[in-house]
N, C-alpha and C. Protein backbone atom coordinates (compact mmCIF):
# COMPACT_ATOMS: atom_id res chain seq x y z
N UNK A 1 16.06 6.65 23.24
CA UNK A 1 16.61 7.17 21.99
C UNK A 1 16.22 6.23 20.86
N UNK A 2 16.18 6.64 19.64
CA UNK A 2 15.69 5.75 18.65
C UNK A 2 16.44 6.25 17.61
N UNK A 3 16.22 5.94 16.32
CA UNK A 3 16.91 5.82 14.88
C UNK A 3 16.19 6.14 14.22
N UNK A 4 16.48 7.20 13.25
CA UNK A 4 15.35 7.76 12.58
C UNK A 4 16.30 7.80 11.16
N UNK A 5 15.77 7.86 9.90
CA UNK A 5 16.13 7.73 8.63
C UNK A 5 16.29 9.39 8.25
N UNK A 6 16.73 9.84 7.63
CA UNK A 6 16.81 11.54 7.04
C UNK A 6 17.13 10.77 5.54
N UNK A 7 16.25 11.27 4.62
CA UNK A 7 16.60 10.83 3.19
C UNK A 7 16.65 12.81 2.80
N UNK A 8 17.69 12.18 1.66
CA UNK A 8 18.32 13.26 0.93
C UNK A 8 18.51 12.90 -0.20
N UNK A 9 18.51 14.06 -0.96
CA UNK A 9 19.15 14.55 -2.77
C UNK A 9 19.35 15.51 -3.66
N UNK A 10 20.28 14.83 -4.52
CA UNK A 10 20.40 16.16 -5.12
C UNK A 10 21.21 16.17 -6.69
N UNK A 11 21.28 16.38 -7.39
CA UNK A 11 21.52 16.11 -8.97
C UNK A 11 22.89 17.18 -9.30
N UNK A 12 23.85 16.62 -10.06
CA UNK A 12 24.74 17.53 -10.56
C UNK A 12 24.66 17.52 -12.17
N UNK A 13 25.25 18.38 -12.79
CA UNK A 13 25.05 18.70 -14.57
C UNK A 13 25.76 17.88 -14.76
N UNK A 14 26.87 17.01 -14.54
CA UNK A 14 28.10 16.29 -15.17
C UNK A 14 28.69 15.22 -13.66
N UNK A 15 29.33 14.31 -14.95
CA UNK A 15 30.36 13.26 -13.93
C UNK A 15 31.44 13.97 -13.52
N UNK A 16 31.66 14.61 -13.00
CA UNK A 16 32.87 15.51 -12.53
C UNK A 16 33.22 15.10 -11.10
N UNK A 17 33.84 14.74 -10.28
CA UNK A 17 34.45 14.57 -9.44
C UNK A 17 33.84 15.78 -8.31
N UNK A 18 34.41 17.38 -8.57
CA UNK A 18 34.54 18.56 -7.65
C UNK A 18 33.04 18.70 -7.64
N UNK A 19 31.91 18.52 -8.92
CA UNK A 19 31.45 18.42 -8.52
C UNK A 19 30.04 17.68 -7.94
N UNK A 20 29.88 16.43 -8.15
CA UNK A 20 29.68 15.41 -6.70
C UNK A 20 29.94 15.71 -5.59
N UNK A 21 31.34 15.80 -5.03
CA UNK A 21 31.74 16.67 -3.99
C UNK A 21 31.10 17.46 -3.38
N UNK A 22 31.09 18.64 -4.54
CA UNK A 22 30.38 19.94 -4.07
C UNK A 22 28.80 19.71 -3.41
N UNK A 23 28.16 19.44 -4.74
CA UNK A 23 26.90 18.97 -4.39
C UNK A 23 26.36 18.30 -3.19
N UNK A 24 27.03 17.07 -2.39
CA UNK A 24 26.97 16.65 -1.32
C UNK A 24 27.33 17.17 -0.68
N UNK A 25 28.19 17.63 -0.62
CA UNK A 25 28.29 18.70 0.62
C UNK A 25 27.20 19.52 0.81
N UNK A 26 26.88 20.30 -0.10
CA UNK A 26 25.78 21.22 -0.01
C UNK A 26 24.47 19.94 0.37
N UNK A 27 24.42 19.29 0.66
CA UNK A 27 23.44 18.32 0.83
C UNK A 27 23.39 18.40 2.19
N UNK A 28 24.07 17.57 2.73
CA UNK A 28 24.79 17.45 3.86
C UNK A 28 24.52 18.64 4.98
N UNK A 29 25.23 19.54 4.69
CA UNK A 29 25.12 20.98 5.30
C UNK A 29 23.55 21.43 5.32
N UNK A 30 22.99 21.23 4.17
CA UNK A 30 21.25 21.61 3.78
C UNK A 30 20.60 20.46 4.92
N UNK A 31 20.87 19.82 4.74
CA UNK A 31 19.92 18.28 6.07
C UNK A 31 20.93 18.56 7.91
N UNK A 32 21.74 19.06 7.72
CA UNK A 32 22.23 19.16 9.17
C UNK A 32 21.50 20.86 9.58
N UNK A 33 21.43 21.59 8.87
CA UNK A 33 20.46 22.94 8.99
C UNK A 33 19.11 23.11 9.56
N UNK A 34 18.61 22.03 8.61
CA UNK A 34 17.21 21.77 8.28
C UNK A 34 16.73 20.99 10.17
N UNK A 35 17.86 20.14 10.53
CA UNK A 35 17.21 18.98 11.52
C UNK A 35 18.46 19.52 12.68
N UNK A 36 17.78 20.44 13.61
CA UNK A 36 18.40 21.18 14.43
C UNK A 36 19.16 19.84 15.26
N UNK A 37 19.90 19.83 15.78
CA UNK A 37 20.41 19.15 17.03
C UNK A 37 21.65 17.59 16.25
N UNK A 38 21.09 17.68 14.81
CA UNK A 38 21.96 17.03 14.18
C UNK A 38 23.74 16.98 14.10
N UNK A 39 24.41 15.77 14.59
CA UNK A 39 25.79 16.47 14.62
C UNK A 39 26.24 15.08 14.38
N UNK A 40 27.90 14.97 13.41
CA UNK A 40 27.73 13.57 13.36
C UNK A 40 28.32 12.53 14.15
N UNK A 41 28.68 13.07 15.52
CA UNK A 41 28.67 11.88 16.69
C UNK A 41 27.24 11.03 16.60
N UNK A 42 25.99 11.37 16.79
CA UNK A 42 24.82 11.28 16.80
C UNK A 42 24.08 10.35 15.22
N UNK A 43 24.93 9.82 13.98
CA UNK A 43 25.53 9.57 13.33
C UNK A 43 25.46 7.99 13.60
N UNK A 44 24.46 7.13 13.31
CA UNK A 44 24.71 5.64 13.40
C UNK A 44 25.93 5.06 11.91
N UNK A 45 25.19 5.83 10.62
CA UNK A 45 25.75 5.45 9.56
C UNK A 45 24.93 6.18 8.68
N UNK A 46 25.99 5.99 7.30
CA UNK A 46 25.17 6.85 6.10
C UNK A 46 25.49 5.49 4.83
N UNK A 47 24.28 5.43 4.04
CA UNK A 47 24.11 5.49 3.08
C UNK A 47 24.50 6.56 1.50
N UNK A 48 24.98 5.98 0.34
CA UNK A 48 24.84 7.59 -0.11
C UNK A 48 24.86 6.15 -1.82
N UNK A 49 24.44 6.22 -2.69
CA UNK A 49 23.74 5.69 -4.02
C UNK A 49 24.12 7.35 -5.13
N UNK A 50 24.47 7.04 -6.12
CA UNK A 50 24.60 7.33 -7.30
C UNK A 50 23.83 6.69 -8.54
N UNK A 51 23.54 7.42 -9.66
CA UNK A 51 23.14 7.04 -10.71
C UNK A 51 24.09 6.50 -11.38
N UNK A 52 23.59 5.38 -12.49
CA UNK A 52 25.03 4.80 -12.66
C UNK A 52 25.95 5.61 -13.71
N UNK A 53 25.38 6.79 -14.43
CA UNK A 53 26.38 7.85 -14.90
C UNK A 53 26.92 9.04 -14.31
N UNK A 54 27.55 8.44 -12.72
CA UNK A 54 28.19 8.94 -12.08
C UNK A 54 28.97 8.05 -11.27
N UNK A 55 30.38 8.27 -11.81
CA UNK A 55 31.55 7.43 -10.93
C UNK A 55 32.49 7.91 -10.91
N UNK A 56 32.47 9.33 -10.83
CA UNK A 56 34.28 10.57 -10.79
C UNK A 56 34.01 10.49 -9.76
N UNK A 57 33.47 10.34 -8.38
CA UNK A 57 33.93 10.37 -6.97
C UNK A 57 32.79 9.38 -6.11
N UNK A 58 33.35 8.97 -5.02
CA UNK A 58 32.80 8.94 -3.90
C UNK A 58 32.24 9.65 -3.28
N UNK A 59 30.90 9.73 -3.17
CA UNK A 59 30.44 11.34 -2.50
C UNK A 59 30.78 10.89 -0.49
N UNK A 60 30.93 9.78 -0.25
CA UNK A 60 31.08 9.66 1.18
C UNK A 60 32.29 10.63 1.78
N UNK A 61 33.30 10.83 0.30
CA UNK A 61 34.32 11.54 0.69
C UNK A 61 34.02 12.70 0.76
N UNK A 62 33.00 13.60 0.31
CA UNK A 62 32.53 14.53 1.25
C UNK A 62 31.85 14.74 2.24
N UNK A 63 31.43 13.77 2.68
CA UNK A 63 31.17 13.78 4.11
C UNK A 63 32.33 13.98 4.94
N UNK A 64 33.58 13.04 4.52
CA UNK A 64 34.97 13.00 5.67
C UNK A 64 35.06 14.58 5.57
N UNK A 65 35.49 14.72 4.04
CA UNK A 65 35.85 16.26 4.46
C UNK A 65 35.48 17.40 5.10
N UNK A 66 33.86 17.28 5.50
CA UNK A 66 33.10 17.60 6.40
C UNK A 66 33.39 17.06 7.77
N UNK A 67 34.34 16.63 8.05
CA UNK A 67 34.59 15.89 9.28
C UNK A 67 33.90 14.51 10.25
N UNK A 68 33.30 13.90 9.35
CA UNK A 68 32.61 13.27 9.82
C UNK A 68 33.13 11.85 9.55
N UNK A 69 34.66 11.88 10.61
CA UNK A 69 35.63 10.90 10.58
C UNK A 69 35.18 9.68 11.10
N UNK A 70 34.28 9.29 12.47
CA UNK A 70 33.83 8.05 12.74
C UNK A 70 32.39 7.80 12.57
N UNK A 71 31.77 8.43 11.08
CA UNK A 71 30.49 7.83 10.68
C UNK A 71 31.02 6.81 10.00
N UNK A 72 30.63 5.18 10.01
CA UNK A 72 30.79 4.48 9.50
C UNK A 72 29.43 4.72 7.77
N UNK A 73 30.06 5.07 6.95
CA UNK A 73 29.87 5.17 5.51
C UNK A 73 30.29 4.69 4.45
N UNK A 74 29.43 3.99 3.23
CA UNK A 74 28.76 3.22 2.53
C UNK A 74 28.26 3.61 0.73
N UNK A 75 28.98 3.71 -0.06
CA UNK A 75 28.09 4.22 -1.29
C UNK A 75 27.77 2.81 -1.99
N UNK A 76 27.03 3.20 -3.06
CA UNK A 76 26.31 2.10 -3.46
C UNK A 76 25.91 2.31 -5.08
N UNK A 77 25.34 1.70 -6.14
CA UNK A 77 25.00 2.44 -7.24
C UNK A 77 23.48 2.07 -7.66
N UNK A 78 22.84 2.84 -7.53
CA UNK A 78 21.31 3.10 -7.63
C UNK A 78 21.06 1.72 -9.00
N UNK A 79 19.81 1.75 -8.56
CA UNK A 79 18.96 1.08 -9.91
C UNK A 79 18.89 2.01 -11.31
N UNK A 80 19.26 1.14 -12.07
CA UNK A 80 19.03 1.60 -13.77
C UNK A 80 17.63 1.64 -13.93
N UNK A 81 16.95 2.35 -13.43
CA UNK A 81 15.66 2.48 -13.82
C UNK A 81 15.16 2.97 -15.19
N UNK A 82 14.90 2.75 -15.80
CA UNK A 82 14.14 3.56 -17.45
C UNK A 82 13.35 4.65 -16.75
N UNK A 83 14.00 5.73 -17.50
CA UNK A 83 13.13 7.13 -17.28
C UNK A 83 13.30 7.63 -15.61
N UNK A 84 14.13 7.07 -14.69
CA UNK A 84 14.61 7.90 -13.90
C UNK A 84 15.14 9.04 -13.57
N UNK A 85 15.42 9.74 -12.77
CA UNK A 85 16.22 10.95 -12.57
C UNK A 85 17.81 10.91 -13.14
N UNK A 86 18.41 10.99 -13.59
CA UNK A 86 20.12 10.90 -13.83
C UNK A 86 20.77 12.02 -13.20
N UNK A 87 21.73 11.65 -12.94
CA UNK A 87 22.59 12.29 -12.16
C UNK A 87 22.78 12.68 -11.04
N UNK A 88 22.02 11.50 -10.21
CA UNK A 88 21.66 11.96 -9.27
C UNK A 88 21.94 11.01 -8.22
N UNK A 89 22.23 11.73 -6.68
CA UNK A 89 23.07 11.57 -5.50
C UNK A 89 22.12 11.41 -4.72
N UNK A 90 21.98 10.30 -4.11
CA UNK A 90 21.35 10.16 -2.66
C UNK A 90 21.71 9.78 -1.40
N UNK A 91 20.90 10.08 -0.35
CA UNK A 91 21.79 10.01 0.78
C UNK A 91 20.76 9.14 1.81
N UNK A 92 20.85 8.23 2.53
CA UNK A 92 20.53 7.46 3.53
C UNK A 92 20.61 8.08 5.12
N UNK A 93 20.46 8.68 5.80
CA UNK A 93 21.19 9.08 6.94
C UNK A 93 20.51 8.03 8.34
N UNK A 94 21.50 7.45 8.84
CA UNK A 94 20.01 6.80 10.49
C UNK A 94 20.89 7.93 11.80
N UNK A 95 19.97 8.49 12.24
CA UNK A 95 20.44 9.24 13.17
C UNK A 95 19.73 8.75 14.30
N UNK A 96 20.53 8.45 15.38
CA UNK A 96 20.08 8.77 16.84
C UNK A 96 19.92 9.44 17.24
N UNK A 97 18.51 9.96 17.75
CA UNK A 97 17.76 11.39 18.26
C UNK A 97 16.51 10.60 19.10
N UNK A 98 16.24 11.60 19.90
CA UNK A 98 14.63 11.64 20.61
C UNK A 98 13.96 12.38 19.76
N UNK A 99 13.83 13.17 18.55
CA UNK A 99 13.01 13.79 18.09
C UNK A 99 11.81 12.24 17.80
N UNK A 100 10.37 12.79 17.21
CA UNK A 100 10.13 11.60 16.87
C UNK A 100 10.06 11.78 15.37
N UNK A 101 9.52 10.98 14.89
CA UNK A 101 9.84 10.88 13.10
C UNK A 101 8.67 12.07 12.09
N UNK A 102 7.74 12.60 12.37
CA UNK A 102 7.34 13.27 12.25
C UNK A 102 8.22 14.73 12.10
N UNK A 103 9.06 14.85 12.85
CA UNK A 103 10.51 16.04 13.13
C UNK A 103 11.22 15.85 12.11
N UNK A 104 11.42 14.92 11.42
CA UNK A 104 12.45 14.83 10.71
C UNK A 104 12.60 15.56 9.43
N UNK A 105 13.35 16.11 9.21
CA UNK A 105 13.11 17.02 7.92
C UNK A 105 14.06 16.59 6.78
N UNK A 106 14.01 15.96 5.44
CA UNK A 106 13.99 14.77 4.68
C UNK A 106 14.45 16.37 3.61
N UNK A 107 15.83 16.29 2.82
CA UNK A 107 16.03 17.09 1.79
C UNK A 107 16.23 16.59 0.07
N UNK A 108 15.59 17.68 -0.53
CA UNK A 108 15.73 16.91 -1.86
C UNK A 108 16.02 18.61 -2.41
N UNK A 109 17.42 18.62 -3.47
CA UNK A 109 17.75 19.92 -3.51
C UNK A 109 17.44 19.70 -5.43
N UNK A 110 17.85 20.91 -6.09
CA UNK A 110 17.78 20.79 -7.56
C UNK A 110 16.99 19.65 -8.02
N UNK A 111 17.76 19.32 -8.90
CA UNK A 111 16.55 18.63 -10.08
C UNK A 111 15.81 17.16 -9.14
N UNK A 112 16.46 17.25 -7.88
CA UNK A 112 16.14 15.94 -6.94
C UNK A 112 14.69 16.36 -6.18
N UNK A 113 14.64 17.49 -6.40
CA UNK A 113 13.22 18.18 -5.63
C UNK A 113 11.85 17.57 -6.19
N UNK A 114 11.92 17.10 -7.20
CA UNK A 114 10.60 16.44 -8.24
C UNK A 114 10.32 14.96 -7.53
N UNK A 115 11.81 14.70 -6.71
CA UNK A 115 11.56 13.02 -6.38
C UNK A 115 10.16 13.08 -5.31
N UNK A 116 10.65 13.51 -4.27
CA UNK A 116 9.69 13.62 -3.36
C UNK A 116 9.13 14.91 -2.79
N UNK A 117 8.11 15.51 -3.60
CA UNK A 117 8.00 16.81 -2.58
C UNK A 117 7.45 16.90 -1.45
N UNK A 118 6.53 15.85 -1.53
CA UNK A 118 6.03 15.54 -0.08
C UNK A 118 6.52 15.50 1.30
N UNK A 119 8.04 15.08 0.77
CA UNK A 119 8.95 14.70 2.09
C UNK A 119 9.76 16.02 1.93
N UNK A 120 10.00 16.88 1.31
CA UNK A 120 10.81 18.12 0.86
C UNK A 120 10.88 18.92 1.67
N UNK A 121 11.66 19.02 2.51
CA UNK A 121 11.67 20.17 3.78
C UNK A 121 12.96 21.58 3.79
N UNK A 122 12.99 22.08 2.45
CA UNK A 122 13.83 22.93 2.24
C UNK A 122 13.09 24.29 2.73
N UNK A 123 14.14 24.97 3.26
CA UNK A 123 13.54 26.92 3.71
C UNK A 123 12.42 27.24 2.89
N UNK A 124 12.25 27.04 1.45
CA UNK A 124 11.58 27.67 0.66
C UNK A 124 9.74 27.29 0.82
N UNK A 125 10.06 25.60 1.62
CA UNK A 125 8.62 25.52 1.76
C UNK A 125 8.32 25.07 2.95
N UNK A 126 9.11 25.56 4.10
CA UNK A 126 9.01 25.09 5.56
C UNK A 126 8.01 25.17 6.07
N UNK A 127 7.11 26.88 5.79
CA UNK A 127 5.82 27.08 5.74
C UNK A 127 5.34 26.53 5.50
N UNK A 128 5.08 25.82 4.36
CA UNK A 128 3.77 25.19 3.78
C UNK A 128 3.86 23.92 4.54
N UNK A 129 4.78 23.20 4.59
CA UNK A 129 5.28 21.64 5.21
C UNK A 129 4.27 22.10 6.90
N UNK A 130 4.36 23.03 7.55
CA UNK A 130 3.76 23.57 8.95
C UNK A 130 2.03 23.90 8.51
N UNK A 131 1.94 24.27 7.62
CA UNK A 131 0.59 24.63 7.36
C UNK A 131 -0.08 23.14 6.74
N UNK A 132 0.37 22.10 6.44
CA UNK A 132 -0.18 21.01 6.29
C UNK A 132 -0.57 20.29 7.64
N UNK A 133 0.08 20.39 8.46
CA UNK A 133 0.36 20.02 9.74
C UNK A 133 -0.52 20.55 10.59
N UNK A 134 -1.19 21.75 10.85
CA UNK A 134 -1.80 22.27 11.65
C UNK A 134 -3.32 22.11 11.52
């Protein structure tokens, strides 16, 4: 078994609390979809970073509320980069799996989709991500 990284993201319009929340969740749910066999016993630890004009919530607390009571989880506050993305939520995941790292399917949702498309493994371009591959 080994440890594999799942990076995630995803941007909300405002510092709002519900929704951060929301948004990670929908993160969350989008990367446990995406990477079949994912569950969070299987769950070494999470990472999760904010922009620093976002501090109405903890997004780890949507993970709990997702049930994911003995992931040991971690937020953090991103680099002030000039001309970065704002508003925006990221996620760290190390999962224990036999898949190998090549399998891993890496989400970047809304305005977070520009970060990496390369690594972007949402429904919309699963195809194409397979047709690079072949």
């Amino acid at each position: 078994m080994n440890i594999r990284g799942i990076r995630g993201a995803t941007t909300v319009s405002q510092n709002d609390a519900s929704a951060i929340l929301e948004a990670t969740q929908e993160l969350l749910k989008t990367i446990e979809s995406a990477n079949p066999g994912l569950k969070p016993e299987d769950i070494a630890s999470a990472i999760f970073t904010l922009t620093p004009d976002l501090n109405a919530a903890y997004p780890a607390k949507a993970a709990r509320l997702l049930g994911w009571s003995n992931v040991p989880l971690i937020c953090a506050q991103e680099l002030p980069v000039p001309g970065g993305l704002s508003h925006c939520i990221r996620v760290l995941l190390h999962w224990n799996t036999t898949l190998p790292q090549e399998a891993v399917h890496h989400i970047y949702l809304r305005e977070a989709a520009s970060l990496r498309p390369d690594l972007n493994r949402t429904r919309e371009n699963e195809g194409k991500a397979h047709d690079k591959r072949a």
